[in-house]
PDB file of N, CA and C in Angstrom:
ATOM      1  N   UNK A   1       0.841  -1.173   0.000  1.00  0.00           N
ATOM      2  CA  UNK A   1       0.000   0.000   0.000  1.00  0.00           C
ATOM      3  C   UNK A   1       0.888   1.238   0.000  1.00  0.00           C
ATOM      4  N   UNK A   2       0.558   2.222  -0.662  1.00  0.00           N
ATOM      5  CA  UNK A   2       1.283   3.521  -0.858  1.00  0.00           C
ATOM      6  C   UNK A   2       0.648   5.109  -0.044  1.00  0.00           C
ATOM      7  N   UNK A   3       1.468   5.528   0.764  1.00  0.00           N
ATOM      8  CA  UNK A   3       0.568   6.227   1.668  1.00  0.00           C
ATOM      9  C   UNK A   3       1.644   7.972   0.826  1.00  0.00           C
ATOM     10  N   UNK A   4       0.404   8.701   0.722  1.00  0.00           N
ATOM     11  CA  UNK A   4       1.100  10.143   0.237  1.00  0.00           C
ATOM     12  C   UNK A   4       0.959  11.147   1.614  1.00  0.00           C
ATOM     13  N   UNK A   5       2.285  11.851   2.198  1.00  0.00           N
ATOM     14  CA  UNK A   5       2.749  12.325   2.783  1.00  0.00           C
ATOM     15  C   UNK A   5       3.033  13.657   2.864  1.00  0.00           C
ATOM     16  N   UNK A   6       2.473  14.655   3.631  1.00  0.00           N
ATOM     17  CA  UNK A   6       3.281  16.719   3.138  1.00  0.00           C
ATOM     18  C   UNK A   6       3.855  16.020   4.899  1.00  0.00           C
ATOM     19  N   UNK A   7       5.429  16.492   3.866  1.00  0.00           N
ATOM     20  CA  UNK A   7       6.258  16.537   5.302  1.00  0.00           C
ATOM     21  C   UNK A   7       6.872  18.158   5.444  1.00  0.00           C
ATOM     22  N   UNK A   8       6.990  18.167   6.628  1.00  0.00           N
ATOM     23  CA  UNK A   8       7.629  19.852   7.740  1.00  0.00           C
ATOM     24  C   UNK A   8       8.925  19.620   7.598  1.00  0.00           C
ATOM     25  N   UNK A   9      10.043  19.950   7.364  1.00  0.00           N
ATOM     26  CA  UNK A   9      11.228  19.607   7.646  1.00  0.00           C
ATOM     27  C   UNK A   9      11.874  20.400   9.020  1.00  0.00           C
ATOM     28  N   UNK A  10      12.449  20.282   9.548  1.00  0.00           N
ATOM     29  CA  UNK A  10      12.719  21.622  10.791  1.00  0.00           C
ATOM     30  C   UNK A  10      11.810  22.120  11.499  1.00  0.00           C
ATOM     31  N   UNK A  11      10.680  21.026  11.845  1.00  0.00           N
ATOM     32  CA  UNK A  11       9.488  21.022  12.249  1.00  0.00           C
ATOM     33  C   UNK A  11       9.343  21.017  13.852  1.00  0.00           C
ATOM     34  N   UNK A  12      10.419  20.968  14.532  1.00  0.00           N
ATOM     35  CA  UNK A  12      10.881  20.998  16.031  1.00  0.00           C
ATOM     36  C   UNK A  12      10.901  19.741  16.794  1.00  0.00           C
ATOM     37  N   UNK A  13      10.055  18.801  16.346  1.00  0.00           N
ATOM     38  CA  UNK A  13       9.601  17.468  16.835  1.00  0.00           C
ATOM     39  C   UNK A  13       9.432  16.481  15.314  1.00  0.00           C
ATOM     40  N   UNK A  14       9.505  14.925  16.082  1.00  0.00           N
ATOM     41  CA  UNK A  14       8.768  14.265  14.876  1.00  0.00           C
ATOM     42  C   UNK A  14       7.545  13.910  15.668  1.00  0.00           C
ATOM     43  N   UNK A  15       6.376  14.271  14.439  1.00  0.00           N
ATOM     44  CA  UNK A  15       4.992  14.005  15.073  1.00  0.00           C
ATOM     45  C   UNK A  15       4.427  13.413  13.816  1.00  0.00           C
ATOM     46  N   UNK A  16       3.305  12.527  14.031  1.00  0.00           N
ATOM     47  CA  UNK A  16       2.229  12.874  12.740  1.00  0.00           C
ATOM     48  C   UNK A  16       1.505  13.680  13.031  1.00  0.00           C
ATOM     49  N   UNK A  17       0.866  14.297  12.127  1.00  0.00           N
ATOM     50  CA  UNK A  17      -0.239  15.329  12.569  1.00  0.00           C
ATOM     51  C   UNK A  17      -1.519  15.223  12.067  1.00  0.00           C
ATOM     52  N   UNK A  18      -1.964  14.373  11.289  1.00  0.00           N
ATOM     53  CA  UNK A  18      -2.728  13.457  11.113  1.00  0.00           C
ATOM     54  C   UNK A  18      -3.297  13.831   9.799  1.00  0.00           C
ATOM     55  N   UNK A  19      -4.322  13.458   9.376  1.00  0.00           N
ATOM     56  CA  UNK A  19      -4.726  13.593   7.995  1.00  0.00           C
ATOM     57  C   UNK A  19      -5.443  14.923   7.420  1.00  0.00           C
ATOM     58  N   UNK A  20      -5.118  15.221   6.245  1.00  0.00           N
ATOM     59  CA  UNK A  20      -5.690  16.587   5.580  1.00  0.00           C
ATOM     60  C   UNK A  20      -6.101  16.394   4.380  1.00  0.00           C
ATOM     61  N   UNK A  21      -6.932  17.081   3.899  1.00  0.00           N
ATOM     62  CA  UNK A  21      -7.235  16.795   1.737  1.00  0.00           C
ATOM     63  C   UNK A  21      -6.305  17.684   1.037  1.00  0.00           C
ATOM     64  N   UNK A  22      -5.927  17.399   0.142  1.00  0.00           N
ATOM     65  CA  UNK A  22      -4.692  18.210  -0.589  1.00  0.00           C
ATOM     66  C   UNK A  22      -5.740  19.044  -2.003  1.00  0.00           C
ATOM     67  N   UNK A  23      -5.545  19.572  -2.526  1.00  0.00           N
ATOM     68  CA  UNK A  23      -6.224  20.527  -3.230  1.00  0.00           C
ATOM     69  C   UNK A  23      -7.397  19.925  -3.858  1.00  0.00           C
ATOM     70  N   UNK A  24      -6.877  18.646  -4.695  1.00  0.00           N
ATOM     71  CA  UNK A  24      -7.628  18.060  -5.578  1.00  0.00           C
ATOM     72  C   UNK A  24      -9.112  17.062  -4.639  1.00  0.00           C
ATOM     73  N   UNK A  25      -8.672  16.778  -2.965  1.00  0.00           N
ATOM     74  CA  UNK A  25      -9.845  16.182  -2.347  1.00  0.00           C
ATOM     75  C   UNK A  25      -8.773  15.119  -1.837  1.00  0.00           C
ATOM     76  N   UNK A  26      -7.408  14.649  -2.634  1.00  0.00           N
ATOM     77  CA  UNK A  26      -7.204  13.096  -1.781  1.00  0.00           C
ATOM     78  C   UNK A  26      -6.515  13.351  -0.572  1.00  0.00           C
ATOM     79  N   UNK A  27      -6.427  12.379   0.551  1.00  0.00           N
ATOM     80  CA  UNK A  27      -6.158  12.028   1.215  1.00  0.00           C
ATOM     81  C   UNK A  27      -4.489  12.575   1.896  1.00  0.00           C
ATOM     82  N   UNK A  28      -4.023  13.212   2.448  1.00  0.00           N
ATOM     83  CA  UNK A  28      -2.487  13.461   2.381  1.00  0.00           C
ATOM     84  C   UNK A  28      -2.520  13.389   3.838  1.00  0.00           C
ATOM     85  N   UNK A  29      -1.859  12.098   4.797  1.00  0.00           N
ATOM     86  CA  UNK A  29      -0.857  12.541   6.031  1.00  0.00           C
ATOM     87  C   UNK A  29       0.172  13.639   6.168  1.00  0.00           C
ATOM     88  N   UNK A  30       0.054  14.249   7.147  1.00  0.00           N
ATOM     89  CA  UNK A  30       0.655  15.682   7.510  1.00  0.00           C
ATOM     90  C   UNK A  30       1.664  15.390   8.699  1.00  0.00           C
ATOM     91  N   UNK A  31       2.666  15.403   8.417  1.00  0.00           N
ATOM     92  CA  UNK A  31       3.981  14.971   9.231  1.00  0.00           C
ATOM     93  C   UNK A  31       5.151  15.980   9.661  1.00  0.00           C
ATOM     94  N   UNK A  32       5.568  15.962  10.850  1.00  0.00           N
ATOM     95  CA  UNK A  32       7.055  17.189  11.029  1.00  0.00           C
ATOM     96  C   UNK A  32       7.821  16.018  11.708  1.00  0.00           C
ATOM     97  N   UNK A  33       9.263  16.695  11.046  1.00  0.00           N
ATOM     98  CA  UNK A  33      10.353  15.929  11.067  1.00  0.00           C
ATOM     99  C   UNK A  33      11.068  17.112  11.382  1.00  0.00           C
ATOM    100  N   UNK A  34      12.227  16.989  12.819  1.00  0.00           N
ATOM    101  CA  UNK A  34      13.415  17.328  13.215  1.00  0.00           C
ATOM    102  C   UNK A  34      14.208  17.852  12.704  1.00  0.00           C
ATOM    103  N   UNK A  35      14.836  17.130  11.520  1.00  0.00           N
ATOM    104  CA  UNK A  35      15.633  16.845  10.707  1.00  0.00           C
ATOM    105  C   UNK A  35      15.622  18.110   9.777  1.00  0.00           C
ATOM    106  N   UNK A  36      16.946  18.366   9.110  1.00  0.00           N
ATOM    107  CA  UNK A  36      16.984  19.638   8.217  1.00  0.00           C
ATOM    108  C   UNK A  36      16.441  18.713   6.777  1.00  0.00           C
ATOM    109  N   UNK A  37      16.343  19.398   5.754  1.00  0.00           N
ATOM    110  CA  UNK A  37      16.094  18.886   4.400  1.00  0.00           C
ATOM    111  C   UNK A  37      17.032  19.114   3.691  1.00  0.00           C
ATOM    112  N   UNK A  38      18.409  17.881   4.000  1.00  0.00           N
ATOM    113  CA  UNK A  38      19.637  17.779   3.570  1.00  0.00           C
ATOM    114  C   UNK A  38      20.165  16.361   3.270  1.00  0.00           C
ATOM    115  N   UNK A  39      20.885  16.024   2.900  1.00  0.00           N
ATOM    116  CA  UNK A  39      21.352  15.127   2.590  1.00  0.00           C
ATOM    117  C   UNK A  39      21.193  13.690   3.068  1.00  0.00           C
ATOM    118  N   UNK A  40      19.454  13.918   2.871  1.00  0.00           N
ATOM    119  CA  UNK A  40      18.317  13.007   2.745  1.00  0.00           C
ATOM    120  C   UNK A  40      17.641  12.518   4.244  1.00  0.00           C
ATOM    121  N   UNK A  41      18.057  13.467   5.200  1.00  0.00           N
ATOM    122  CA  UNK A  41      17.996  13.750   6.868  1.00  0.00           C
ATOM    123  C   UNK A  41      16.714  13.458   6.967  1.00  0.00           C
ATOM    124  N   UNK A  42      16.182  14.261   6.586  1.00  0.00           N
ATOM    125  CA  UNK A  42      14.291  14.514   6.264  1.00  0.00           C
ATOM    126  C   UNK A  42      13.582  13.083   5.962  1.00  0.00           C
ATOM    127  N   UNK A  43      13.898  12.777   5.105  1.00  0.00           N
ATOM    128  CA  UNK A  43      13.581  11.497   4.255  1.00  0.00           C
ATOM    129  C   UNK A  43      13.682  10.445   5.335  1.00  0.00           C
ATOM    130  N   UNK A  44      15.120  10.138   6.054  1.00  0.00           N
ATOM    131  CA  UNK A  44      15.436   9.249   6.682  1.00  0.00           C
ATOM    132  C   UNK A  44      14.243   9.537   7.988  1.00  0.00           C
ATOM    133  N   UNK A  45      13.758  10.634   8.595  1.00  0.00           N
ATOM    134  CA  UNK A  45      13.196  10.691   9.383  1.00  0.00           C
ATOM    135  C   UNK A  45      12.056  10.280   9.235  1.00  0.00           C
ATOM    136  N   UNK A  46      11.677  11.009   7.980  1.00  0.00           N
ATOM    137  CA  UNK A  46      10.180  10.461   7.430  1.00  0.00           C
ATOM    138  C   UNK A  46       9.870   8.720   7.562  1.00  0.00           C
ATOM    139  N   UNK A  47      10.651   8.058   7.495  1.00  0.00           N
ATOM    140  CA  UNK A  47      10.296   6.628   7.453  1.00  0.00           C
ATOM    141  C   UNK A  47      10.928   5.873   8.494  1.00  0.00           C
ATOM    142  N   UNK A  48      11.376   6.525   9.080  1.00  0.00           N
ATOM    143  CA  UNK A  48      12.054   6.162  10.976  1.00  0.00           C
ATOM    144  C   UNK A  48      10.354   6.413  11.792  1.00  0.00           C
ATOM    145  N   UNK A  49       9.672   7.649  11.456  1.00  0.00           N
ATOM    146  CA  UNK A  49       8.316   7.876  12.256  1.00  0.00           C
ATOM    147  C   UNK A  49       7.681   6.929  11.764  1.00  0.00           C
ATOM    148  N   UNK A  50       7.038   6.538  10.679  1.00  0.00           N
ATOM    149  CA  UNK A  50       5.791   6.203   9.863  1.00  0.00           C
ATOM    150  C   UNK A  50       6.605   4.947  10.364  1.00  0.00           C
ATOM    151  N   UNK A  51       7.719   4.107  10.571  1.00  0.00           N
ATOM    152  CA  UNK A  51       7.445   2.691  10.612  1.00  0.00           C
ATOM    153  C   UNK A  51       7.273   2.640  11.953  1.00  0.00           C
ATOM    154  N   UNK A  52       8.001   3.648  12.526  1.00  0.00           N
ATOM    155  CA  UNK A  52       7.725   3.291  14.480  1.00  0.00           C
ATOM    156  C   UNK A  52       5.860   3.433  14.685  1.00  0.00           C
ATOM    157  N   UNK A  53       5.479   4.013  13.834  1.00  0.00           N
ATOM    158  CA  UNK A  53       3.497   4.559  14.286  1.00  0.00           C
ATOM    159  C   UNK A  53       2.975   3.261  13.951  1.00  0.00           C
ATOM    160  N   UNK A  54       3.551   2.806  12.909  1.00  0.00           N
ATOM    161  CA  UNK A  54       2.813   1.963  12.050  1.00  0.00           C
ATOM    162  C   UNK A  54       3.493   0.232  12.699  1.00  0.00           C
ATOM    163  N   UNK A  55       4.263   0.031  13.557  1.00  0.00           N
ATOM    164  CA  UNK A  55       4.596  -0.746  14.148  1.00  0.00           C
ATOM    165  C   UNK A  55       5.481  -1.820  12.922  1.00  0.00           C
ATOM    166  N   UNK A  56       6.561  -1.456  12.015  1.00  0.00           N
ATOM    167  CA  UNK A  56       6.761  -1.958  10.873  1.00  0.00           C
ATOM    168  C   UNK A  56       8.189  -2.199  10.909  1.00  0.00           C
ATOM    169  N   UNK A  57       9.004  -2.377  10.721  1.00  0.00           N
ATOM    170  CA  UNK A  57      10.611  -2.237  10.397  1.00  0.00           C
ATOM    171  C   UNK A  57      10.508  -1.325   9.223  1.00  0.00           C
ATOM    172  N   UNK A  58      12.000  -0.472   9.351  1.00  0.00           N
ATOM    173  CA  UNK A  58      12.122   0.228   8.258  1.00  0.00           C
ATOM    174  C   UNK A  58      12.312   0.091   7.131  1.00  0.00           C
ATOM    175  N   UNK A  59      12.807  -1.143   7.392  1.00  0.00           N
ATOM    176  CA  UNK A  59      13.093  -2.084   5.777  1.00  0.00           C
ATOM    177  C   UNK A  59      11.941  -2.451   4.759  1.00  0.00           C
ATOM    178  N   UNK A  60      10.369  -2.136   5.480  1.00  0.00           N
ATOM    179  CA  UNK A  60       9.480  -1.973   5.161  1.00  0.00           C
ATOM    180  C   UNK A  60       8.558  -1.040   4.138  1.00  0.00           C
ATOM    181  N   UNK A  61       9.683   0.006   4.424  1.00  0.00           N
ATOM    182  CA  UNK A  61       9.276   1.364   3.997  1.00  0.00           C
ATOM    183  C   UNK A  61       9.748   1.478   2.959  1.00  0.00           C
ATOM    184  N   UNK A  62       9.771   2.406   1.954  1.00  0.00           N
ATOM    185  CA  UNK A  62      10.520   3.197   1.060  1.00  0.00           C
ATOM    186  C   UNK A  62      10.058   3.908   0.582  1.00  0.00           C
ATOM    187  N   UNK A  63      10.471   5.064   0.158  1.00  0.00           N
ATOM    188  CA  UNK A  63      10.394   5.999  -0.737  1.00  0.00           C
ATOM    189  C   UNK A  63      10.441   6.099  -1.983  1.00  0.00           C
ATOM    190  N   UNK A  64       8.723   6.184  -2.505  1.00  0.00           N
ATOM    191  CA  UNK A  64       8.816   5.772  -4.722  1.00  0.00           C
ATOM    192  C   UNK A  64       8.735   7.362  -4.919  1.00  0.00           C
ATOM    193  N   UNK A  65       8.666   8.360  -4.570  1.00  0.00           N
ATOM    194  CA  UNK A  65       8.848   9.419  -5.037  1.00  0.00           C
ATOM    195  C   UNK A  65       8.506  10.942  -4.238  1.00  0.00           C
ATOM    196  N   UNK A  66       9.194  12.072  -4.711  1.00  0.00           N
ATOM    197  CA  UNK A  66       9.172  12.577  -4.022  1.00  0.00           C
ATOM    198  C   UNK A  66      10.424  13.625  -3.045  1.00  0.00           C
ATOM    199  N   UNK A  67      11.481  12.520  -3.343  1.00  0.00           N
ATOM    200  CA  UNK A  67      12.896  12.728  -2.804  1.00  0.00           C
ATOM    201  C   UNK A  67      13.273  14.140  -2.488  1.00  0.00           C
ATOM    202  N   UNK A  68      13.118  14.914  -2.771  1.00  0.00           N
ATOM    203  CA  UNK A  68      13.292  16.579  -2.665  1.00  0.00           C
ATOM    204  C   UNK A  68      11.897  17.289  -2.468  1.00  0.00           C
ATOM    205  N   UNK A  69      11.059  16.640  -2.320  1.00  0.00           N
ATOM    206  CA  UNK A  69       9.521  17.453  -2.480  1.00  0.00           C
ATOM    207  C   UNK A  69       9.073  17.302  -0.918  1.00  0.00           C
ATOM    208  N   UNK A  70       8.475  18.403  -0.601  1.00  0.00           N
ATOM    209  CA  UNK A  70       7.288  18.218   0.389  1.00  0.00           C
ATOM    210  C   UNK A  70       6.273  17.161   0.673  1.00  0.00           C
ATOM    211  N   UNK A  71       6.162  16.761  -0.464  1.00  0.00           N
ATOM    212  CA  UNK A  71       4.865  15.462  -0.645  1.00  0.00           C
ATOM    213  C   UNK A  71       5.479  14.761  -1.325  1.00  0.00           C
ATOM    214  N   UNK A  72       5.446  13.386  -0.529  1.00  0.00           N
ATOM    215  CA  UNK A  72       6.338  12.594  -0.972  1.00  0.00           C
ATOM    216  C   UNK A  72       5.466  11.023  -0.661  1.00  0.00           C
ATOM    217  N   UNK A  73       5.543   9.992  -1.169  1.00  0.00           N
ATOM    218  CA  UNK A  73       4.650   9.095  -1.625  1.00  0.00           C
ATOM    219  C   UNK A  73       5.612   7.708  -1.047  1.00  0.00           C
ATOM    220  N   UNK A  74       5.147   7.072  -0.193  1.00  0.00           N
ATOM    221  CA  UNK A  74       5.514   6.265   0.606  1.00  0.00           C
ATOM    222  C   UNK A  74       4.853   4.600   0.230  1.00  0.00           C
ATOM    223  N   UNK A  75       5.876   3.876  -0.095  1.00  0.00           N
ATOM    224  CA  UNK A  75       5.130   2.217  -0.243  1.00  0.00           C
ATOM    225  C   UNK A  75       6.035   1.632   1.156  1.00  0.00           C
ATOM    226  N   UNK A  76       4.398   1.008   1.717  1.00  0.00           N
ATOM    227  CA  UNK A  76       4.575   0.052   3.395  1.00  0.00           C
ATOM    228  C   UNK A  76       4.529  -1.380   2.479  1.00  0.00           C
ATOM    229  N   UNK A  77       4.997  -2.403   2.836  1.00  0.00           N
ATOM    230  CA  UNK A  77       4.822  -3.657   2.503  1.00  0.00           C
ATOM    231  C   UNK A  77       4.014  -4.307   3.153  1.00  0.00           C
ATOM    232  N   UNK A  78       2.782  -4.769   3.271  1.00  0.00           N
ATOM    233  CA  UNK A  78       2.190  -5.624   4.045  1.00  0.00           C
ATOM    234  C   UNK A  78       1.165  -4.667   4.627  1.00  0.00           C
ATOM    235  N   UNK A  79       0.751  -3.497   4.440  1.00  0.00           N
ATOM    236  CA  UNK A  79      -0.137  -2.688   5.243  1.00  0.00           C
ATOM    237  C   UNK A  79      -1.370  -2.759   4.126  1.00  0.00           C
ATOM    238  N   UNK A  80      -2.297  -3.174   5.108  1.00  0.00           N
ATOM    239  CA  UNK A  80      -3.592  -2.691   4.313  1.00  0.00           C
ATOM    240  C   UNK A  80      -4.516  -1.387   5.496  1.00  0.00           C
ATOM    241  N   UNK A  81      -5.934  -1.343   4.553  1.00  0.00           N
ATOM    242  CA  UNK A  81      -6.415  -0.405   4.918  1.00  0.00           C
ATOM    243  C   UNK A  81      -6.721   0.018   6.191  1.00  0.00           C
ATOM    244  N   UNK A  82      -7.581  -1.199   7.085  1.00  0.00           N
ATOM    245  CA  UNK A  82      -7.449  -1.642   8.320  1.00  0.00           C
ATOM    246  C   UNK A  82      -6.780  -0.860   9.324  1.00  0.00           C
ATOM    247  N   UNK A  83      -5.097  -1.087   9.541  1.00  0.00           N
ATOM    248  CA  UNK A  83      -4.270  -1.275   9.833  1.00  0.00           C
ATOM    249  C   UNK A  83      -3.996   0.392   9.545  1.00  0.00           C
ATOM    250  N   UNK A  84      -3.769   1.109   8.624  1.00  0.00           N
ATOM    251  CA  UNK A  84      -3.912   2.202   8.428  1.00  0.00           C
ATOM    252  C   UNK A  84      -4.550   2.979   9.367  1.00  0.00           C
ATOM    253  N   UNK A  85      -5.683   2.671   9.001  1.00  0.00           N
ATOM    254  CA  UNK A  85      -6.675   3.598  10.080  1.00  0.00           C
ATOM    255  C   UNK A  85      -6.459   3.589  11.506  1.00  0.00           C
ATOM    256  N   UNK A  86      -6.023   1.990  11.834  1.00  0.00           N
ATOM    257  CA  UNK A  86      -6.038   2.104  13.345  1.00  0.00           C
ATOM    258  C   UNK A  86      -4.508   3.153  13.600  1.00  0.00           C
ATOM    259  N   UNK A  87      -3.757   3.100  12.803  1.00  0.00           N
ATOM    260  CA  UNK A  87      -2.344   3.680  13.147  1.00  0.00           C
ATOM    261  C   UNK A  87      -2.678   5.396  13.428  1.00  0.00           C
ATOM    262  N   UNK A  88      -3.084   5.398  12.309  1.00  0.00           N
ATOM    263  CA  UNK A  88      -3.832   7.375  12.284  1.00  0.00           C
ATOM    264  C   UNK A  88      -5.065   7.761  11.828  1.00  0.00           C
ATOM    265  N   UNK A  89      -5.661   7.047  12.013  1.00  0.00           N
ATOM    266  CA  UNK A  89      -7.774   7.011  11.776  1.00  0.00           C
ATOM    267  C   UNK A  89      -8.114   7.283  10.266  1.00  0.00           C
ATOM    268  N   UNK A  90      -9.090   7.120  10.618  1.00  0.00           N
ATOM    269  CA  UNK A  90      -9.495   7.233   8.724  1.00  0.00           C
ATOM    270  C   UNK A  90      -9.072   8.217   8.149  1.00  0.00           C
ATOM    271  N   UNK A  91      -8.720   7.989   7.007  1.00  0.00           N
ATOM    272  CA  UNK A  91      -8.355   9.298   6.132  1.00  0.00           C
ATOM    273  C   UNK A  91     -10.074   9.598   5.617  1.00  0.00           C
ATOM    274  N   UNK A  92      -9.619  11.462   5.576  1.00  0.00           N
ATOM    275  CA  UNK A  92     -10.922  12.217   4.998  1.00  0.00           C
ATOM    276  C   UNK A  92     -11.310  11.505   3.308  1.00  0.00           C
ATOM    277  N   UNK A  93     -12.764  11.245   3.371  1.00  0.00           N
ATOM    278  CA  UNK A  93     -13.106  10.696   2.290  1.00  0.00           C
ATOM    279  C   UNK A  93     -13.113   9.472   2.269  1.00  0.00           C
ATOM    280  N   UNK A  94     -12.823   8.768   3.062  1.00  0.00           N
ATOM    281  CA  UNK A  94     -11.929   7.465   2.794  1.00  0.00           C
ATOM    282  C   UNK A  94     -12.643   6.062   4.104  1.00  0.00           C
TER     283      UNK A  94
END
């Protein structure tokens, strides 16, 4: 399953902040990360939180796109919808 992400970089804390609609209506988790947006700091944080919430190993995670962007698009291995929700509740619409 592929979860789309607006991450904070220098955000003071890592938190999720839970779900928002992005212009078009879908679904976007809203995340701050510690970490500067450098030499992939951000990134690494981004999927250090989402596997610790999501109870996952990181090896789980990865990043299909996004790498320099704010919104950045996340594939979990083994996560379905379920499992989602209980981690950070339903997404709007959804």
């Amino acid at each position: 399953m592929q979860i789309v992400v607006r991450v904070m970089p220098r955000g003071g804390r890592d938190a999720v902040e839970g779900w928002i609609a992005d212009a078009d209506g879908r679904p976007v988790l809203k995340l701050r990360v510690a970490a500067a947006a450098a030499d992939g700091a951000a990134n690494a944080a981004v999927l250090a939180l989402l596997a610790k919430a999501l109870g996952r190993p990181k090896s789980a995670l990865r990043l299909v796109a996004g790498q320099t962007a704010r919104l950045k698009r996340i594939e979990v291995e083994g996560l379905d919808s379920a499992a989602l929700a209980a981690a950070f509740g339903p997404p709007p619409g959804g």
